[in-house]
PDB file of N, CA and C in Angstrom:
ATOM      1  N   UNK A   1       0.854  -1.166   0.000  1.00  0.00           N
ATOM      2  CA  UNK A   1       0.000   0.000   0.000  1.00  0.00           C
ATOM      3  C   UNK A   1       0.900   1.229   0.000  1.00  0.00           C
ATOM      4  N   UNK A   2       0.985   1.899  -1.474  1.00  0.00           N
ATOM      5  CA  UNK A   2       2.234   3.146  -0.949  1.00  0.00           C
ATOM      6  C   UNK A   2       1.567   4.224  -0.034  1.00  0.00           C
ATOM      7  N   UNK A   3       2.078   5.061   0.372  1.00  0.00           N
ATOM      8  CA  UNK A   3       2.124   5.702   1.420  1.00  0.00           C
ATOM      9  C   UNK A   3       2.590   6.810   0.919  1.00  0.00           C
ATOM     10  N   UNK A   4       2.168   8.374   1.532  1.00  0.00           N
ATOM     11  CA  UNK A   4       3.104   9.818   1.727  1.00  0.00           C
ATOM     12  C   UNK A   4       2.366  10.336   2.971  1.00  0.00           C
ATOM     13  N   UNK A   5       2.708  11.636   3.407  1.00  0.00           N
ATOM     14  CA  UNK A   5       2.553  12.551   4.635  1.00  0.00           C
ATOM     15  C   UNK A   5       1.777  13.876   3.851  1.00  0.00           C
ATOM     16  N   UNK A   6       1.380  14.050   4.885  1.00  0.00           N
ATOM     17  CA  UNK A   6       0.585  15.474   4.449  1.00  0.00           C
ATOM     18  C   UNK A   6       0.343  16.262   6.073  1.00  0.00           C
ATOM     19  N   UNK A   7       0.102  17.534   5.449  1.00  0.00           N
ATOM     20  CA  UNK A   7      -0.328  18.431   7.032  1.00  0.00           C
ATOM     21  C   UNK A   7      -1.511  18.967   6.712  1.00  0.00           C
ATOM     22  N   UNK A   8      -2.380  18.521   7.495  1.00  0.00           N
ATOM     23  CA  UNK A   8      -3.831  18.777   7.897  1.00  0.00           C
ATOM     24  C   UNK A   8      -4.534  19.601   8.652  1.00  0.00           C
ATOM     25  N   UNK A   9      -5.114  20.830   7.896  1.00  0.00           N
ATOM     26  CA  UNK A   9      -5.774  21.539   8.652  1.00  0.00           C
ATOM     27  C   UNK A   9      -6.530  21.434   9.810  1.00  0.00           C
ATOM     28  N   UNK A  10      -6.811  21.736  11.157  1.00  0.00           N
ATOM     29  CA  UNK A  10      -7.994  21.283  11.955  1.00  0.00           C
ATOM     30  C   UNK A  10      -9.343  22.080  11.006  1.00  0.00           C
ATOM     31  N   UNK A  11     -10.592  22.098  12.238  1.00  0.00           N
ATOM     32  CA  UNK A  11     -11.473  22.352  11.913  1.00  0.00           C
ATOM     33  C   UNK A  11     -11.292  23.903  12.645  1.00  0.00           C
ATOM     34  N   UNK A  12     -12.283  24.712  11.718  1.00  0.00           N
ATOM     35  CA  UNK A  12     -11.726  26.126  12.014  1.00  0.00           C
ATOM     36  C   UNK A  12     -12.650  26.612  13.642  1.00  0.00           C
ATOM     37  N   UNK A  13     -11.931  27.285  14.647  1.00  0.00           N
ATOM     38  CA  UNK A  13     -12.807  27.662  15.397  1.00  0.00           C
ATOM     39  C   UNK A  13     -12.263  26.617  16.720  1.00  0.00           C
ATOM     40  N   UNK A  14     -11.378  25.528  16.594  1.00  0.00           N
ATOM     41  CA  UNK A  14     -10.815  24.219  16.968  1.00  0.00           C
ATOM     42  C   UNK A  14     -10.110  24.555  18.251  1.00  0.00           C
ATOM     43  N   UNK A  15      -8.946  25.354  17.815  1.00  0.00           N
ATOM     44  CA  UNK A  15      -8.215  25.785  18.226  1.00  0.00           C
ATOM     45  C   UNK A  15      -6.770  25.056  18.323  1.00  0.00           C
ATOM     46  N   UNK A  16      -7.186  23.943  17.693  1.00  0.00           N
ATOM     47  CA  UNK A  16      -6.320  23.188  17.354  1.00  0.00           C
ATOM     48  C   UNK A  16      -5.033  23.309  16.282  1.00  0.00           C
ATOM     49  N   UNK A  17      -4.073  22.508  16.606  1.00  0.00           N
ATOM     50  CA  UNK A  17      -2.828  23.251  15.486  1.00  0.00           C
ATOM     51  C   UNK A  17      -2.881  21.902  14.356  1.00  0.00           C
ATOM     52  N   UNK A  18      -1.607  21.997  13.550  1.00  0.00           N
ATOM     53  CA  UNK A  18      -1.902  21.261  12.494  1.00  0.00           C
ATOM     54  C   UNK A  18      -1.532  20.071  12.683  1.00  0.00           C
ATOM     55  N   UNK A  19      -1.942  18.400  12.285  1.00  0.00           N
ATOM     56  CA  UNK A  19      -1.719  17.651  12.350  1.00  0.00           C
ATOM     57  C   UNK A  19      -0.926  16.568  11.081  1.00  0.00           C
ATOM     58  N   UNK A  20      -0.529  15.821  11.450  1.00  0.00           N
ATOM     59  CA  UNK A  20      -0.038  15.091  10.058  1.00  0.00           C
ATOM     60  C   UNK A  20      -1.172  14.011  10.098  1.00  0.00           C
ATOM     61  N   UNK A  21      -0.940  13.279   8.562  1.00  0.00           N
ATOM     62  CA  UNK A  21      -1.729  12.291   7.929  1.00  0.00           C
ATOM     63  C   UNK A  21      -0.731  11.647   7.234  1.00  0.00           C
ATOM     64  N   UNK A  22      -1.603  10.136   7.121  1.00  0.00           N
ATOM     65  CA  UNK A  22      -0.834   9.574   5.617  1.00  0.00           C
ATOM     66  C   UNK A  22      -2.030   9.677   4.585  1.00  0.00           C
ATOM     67  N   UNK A  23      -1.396   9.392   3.588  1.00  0.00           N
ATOM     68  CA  UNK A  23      -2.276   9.733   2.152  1.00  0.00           C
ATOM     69  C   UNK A  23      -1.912   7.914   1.290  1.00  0.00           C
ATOM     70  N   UNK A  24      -2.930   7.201   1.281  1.00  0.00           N
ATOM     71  CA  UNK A  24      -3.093   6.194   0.880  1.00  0.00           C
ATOM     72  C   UNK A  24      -3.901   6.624  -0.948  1.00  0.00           C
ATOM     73  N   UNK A  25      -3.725   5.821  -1.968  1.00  0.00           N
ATOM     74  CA  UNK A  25      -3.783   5.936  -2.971  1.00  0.00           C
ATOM     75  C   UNK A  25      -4.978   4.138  -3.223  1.00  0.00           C
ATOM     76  N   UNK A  26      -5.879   4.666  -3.849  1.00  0.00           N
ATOM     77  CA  UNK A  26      -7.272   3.593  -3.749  1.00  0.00           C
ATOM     78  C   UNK A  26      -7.239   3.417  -5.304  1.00  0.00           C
ATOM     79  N   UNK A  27      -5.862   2.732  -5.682  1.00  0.00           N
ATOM     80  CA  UNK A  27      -5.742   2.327  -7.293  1.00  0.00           C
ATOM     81  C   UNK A  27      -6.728   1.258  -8.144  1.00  0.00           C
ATOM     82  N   UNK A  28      -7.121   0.781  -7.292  1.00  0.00           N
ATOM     83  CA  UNK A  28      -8.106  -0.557  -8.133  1.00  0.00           C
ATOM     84  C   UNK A  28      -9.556  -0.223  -6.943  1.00  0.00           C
ATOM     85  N   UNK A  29     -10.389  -0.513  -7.859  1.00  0.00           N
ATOM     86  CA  UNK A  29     -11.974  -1.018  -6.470  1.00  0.00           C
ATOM     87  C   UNK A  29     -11.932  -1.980  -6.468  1.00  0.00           C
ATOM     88  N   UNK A  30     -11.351  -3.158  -6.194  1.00  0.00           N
ATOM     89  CA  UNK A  30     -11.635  -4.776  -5.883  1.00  0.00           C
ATOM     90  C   UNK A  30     -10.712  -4.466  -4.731  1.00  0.00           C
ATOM     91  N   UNK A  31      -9.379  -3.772  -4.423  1.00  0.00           N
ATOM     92  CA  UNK A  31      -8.787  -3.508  -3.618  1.00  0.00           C
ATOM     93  C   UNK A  31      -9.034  -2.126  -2.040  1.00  0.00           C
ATOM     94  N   UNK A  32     -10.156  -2.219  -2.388  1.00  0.00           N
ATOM     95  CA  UNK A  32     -11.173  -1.165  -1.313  1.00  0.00           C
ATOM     96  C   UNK A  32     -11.536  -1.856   0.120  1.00  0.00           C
ATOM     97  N   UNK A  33     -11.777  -2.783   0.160  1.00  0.00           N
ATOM     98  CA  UNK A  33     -11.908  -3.748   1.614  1.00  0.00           C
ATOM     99  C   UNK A  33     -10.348  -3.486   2.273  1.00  0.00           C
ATOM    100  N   UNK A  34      -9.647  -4.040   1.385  1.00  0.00           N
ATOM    101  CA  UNK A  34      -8.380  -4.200   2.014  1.00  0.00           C
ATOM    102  C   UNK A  34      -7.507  -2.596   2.564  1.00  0.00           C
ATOM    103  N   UNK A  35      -7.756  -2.000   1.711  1.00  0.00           N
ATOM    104  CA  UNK A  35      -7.218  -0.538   1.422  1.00  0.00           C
ATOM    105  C   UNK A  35      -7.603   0.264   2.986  1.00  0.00           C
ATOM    106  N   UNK A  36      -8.847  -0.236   2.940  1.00  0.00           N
ATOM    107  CA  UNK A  36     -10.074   0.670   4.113  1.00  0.00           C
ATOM    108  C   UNK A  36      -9.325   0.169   5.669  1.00  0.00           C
ATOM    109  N   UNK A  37      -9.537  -1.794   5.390  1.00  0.00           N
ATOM    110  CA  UNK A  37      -8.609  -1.982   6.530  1.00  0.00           C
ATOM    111  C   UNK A  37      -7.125  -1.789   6.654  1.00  0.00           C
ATOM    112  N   UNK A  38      -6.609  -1.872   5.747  1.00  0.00           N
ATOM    113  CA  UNK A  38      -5.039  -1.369   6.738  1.00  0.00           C
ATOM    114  C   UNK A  38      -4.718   0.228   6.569  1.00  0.00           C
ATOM    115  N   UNK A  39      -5.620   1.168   6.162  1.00  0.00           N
ATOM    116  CA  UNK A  39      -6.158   2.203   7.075  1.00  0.00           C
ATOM    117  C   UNK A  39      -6.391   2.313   7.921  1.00  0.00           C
ATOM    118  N   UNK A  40      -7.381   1.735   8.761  1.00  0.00           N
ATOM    119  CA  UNK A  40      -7.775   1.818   9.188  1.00  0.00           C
ATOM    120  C   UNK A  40      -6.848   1.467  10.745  1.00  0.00           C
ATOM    121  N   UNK A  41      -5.922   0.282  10.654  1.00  0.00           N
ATOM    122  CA  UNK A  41      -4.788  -0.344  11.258  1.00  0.00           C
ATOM    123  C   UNK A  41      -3.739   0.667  11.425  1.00  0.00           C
ATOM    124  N   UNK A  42      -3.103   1.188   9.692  1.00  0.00           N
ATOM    125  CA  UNK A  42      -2.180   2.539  10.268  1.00  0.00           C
ATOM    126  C   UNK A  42      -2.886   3.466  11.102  1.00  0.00           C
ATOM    127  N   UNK A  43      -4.141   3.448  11.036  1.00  0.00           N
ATOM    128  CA  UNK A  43      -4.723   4.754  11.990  1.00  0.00           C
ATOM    129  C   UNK A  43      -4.495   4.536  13.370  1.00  0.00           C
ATOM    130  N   UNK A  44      -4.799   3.027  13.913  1.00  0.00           N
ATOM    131  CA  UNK A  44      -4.230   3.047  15.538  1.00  0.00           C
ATOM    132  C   UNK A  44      -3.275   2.690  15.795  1.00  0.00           C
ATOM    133  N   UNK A  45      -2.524   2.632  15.330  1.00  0.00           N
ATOM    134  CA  UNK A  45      -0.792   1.960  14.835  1.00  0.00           C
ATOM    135  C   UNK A  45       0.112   3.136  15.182  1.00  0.00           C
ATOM    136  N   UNK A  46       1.034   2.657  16.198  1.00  0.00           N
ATOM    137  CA  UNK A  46       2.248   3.698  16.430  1.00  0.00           C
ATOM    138  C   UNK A  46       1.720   4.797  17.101  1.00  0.00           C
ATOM    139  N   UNK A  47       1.382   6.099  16.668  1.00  0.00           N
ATOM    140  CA  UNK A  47       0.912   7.394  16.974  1.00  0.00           C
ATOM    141  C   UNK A  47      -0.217   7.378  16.381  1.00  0.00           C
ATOM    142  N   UNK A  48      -1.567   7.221  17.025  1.00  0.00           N
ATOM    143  CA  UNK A  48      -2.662   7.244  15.738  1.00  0.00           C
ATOM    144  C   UNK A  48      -2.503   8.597  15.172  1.00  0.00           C
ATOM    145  N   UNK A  49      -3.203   8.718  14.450  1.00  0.00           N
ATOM    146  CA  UNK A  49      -3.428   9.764  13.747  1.00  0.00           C
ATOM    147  C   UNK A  49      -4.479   9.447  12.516  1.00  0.00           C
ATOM    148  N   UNK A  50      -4.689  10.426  11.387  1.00  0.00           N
ATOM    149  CA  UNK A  50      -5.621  10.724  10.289  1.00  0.00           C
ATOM    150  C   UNK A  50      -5.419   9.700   9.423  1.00  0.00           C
ATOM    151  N   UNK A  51      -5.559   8.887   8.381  1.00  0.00           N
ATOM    152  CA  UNK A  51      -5.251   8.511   6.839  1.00  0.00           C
ATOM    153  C   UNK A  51      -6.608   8.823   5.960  1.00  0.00           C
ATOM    154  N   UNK A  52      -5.684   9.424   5.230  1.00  0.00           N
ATOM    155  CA  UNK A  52      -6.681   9.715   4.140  1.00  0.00           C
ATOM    156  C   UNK A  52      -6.696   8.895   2.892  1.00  0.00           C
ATOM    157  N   UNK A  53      -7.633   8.272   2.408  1.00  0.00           N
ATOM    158  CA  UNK A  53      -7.478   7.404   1.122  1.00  0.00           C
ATOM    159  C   UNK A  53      -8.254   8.390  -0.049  1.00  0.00           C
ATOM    160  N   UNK A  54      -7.140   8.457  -0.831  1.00  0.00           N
ATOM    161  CA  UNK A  54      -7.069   9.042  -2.157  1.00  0.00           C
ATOM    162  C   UNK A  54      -8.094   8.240  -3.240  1.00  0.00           C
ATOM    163  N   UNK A  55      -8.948   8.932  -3.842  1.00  0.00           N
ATOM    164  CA  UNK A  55      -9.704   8.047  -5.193  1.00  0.00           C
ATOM    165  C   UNK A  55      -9.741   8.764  -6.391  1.00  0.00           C
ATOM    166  N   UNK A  56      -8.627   8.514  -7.362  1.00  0.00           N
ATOM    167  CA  UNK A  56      -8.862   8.979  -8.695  1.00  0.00           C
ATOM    168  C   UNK A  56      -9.636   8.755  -9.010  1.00  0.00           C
ATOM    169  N   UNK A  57     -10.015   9.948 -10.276  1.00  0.00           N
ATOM    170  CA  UNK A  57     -11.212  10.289 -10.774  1.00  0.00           C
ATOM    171  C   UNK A  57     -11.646   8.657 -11.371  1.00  0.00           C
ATOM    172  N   UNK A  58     -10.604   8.044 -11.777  1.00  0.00           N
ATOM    173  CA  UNK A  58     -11.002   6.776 -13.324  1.00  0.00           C
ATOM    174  C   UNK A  58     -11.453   6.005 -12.745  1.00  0.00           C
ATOM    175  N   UNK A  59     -11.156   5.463 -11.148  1.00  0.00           N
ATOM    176  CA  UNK A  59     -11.795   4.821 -10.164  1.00  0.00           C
ATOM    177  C   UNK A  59     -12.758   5.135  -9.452  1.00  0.00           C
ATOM    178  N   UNK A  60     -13.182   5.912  -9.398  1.00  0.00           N
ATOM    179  CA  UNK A  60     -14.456   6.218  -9.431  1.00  0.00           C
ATOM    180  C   UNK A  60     -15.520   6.216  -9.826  1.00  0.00           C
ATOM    181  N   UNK A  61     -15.614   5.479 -11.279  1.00  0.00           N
ATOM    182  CA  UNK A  61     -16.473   5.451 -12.016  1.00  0.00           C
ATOM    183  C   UNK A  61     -16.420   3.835 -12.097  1.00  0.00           C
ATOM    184  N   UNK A  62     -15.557   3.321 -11.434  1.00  0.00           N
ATOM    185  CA  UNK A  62     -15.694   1.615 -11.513  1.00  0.00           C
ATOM    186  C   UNK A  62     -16.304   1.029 -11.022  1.00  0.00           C
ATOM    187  N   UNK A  63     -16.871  -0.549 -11.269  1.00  0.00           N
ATOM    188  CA  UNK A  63     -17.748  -1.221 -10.265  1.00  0.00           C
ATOM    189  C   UNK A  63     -16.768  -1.730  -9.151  1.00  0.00           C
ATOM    190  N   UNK A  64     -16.713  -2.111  -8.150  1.00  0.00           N
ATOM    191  CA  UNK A  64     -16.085  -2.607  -7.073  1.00  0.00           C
ATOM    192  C   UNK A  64     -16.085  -4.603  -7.283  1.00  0.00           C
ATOM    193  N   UNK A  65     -17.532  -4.680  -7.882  1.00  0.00           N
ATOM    194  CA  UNK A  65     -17.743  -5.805  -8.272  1.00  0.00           C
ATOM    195  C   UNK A  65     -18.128  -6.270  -6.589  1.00  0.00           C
ATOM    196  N   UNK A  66     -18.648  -7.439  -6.295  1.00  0.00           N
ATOM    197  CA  UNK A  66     -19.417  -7.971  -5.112  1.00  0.00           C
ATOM    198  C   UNK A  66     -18.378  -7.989  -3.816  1.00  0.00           C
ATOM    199  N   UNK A  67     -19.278  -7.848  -3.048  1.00  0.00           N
ATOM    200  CA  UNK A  67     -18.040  -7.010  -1.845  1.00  0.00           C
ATOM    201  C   UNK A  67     -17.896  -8.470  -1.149  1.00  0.00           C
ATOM    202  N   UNK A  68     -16.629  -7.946  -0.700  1.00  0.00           N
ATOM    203  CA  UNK A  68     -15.857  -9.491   0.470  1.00  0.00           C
ATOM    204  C   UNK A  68     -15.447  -8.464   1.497  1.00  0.00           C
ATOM    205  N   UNK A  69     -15.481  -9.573   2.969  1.00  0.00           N
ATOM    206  CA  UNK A  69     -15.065  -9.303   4.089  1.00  0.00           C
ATOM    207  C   UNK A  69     -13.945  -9.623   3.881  1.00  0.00           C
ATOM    208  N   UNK A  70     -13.093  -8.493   4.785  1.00  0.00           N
ATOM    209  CA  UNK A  70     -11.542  -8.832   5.005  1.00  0.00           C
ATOM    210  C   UNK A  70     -11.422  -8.528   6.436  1.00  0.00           C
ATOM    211  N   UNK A  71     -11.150  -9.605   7.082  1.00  0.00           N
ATOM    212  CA  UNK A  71     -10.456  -9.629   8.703  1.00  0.00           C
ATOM    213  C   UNK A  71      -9.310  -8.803   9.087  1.00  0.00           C
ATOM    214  N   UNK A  72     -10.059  -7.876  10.230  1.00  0.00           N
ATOM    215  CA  UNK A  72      -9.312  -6.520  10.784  1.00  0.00           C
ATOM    216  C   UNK A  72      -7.988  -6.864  10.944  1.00  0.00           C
ATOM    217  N   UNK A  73      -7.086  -6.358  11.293  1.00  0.00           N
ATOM    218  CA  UNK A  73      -5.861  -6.577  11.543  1.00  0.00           C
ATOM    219  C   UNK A  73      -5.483  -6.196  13.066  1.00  0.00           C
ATOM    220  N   UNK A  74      -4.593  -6.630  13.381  1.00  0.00           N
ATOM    221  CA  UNK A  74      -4.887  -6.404  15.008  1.00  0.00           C
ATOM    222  C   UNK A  74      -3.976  -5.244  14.903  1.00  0.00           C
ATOM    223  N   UNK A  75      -4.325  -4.468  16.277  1.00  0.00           N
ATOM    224  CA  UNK A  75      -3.659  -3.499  16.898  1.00  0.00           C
ATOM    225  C   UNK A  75      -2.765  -3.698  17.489  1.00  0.00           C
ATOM    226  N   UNK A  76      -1.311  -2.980  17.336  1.00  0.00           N
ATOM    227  CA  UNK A  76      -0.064  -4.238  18.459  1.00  0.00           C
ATOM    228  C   UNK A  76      -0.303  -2.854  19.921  1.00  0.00           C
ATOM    229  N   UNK A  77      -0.063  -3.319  21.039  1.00  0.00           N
ATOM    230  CA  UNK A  77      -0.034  -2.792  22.259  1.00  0.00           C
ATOM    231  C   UNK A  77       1.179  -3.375  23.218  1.00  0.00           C
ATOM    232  N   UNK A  78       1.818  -2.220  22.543  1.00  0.00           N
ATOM    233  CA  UNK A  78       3.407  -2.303  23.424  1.00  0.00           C
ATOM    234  C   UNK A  78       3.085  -2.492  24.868  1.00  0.00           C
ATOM    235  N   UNK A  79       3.720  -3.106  25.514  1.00  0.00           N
ATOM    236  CA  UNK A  79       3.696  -3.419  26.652  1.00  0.00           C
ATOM    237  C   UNK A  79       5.919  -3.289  27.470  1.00  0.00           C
ATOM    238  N   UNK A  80       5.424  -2.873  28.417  1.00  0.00           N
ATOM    239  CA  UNK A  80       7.148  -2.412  29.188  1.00  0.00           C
ATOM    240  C   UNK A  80       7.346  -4.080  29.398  1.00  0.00           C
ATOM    241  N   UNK A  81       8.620  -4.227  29.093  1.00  0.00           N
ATOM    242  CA  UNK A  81       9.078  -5.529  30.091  1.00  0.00           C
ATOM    243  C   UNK A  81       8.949  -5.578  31.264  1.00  0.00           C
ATOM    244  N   UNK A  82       9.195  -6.903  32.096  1.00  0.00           N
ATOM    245  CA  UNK A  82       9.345  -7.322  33.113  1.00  0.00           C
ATOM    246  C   UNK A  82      10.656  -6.316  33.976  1.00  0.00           C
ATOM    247  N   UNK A  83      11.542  -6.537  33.289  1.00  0.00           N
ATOM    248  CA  UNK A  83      13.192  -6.156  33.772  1.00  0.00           C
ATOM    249  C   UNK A  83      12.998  -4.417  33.612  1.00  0.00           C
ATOM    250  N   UNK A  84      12.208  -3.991  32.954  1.00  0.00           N
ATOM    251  CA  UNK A  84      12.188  -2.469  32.752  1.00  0.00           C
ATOM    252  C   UNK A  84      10.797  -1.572  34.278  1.00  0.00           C
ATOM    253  N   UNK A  85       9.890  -2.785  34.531  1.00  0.00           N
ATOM    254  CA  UNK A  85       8.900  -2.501  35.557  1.00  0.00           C
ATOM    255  C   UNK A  85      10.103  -2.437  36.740  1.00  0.00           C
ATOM    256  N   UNK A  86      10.318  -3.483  36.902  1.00  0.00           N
ATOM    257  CA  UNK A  86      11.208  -3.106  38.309  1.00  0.00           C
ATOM    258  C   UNK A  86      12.166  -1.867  38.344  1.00  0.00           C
ATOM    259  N   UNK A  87      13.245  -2.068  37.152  1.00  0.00           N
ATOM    260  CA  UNK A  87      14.281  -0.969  37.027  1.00  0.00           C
ATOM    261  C   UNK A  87      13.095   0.497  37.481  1.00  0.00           C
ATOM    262  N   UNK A  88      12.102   0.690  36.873  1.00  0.00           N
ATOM    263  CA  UNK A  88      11.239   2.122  37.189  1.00  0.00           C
ATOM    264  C   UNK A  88      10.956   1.951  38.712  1.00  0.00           C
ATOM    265  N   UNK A  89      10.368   1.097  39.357  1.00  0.00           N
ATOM    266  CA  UNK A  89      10.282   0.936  40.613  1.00  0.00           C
ATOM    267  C   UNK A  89      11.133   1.112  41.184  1.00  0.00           C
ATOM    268  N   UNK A  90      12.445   0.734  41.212  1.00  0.00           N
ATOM    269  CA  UNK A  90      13.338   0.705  41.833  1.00  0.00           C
ATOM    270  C   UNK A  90      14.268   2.112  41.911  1.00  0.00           C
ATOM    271  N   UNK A  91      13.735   3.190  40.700  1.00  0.00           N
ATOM    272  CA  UNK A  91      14.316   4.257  40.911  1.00  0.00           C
ATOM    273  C   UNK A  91      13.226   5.099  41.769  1.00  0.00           C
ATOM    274  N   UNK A  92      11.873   4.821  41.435  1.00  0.00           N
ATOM    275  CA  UNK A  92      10.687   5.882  42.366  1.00  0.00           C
ATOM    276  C   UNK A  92      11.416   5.918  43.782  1.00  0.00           C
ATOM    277  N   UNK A  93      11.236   4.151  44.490  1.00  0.00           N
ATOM    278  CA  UNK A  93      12.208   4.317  45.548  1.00  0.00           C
ATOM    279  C   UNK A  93      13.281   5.013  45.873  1.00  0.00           C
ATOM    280  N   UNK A  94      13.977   5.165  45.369  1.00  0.00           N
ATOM    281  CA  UNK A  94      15.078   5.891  45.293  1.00  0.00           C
ATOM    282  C   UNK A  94      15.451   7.657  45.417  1.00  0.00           C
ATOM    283  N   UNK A  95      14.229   8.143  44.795  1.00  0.00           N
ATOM    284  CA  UNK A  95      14.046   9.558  44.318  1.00  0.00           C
ATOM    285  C   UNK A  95      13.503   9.987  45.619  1.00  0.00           C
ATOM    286  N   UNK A  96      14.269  11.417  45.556  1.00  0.00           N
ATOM    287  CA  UNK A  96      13.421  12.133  46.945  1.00  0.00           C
ATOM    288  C   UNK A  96      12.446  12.831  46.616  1.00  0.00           C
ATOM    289  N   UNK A  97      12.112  13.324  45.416  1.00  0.00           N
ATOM    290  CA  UNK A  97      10.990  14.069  45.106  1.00  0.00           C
ATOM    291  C   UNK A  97      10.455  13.642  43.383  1.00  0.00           C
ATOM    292  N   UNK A  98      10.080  12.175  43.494  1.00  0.00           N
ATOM    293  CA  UNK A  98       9.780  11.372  42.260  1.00  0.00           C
ATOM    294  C   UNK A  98       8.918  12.689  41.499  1.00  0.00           C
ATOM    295  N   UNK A  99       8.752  12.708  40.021  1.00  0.00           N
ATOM    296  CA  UNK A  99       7.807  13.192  39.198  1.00  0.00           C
ATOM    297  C   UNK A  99       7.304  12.797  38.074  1.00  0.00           C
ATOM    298  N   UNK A 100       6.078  12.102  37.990  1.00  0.00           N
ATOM    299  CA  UNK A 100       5.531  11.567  37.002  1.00  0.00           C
ATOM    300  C   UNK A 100       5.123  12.033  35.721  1.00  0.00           C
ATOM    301  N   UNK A 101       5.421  12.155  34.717  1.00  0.00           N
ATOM    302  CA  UNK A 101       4.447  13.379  33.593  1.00  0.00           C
ATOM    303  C   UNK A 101       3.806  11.656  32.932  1.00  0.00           C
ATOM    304  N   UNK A 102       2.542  12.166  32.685  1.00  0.00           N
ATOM    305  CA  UNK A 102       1.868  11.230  32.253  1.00  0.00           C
ATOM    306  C   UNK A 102       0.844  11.637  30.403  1.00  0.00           C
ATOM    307  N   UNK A 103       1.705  10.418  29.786  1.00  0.00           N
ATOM    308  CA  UNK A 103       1.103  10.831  28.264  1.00  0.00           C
ATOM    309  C   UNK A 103       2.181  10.177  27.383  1.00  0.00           C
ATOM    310  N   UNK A 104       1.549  10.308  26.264  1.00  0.00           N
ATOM    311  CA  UNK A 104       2.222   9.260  25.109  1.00  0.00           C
ATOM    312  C   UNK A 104       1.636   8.922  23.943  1.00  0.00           C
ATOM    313  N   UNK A 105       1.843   7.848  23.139  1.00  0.00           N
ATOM    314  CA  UNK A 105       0.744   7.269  22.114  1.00  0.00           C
ATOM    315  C   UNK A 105      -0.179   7.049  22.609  1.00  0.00           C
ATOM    316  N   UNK A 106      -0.553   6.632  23.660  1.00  0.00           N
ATOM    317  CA  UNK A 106      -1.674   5.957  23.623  1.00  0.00           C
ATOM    318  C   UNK A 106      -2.586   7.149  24.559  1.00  0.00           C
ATOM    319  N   UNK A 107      -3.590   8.100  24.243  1.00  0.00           N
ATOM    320  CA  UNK A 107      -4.413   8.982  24.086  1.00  0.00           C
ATOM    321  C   UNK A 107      -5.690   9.034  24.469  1.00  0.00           C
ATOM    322  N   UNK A 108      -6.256   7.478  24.256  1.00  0.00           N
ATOM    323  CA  UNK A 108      -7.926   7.186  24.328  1.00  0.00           C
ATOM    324  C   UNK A 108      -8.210   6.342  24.842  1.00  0.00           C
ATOM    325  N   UNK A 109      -8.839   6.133  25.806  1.00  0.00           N
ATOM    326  CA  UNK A 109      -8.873   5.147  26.997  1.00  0.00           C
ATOM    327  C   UNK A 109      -9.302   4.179  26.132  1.00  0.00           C
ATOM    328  N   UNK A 110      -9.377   2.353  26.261  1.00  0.00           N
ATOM    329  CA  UNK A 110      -9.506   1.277  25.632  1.00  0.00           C
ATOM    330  C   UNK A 110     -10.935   1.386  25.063  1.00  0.00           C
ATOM    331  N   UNK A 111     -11.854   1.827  26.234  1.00  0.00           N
ATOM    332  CA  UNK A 111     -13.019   1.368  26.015  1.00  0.00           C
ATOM    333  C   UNK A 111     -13.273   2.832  25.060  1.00  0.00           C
ATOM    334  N   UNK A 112     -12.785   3.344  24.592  1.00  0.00           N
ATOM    335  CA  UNK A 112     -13.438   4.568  23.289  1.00  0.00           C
ATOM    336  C   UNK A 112     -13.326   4.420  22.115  1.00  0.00           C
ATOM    337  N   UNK A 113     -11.942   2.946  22.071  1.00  0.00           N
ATOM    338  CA  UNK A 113     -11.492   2.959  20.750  1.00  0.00           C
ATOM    339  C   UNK A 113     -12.896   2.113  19.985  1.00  0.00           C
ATOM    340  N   UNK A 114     -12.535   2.000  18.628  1.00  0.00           N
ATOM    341  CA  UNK A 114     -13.711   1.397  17.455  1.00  0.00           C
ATOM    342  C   UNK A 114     -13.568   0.153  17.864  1.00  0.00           C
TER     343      UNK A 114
END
């Protein structure tokens, strides 16, 4: 599935700043199930973010022909090692005035995602 980047306006009034996307290219319609899902996969993948799937004009005017299910792709969910939980524990202990900043990829509590 090729791939590029783009910077994405928010919605005006947002207050929001600009975000990146990938820009997926929807070259065939028999290839639209598949296209949609691993979109849909780069979208919670790594840093989620936007993908936008591209549809030339010539494809657009095509039949898709009879639709098939294609099985989601899983989401991977990094998880810390064993040897890295303690090492963090073992420095909180340690610290006289520990400080947590809390945030990262992961953004949306489990139960919000699709």
């Amino acid at each position: 599935m090729p791939m590029q980047q783009c910077a994405v306006a928010p919605p005006a009034g947002t207050g929001a700043g600009l975000g990146r996307c990938r820009v997926v290219m929807l070259d065939a319609p028999t290839a639209a199930a598949r296209v949609v899902s691993e979109s849909i996969h780069v979208a919670w993948s790594g840093r989620p973010g936007p993908v936008v799937i591209g549809l030339p004009e010539d494809v657009l005017t095509l039949s898709a022909g009879p639709s098939r299910t294609v099985r989601p792709l899983a989401v991977p969910r990094p998880r810390a090692a064993e040897t890295e939980l303690k090492e963090l524990v073992r420095r909180f202990e340690r610290a006289r005035r520990p400080l947590v900043v809390v945030g990262g990829e992961e953004r949306t509590a489990p139960d919000h995602r699709p």
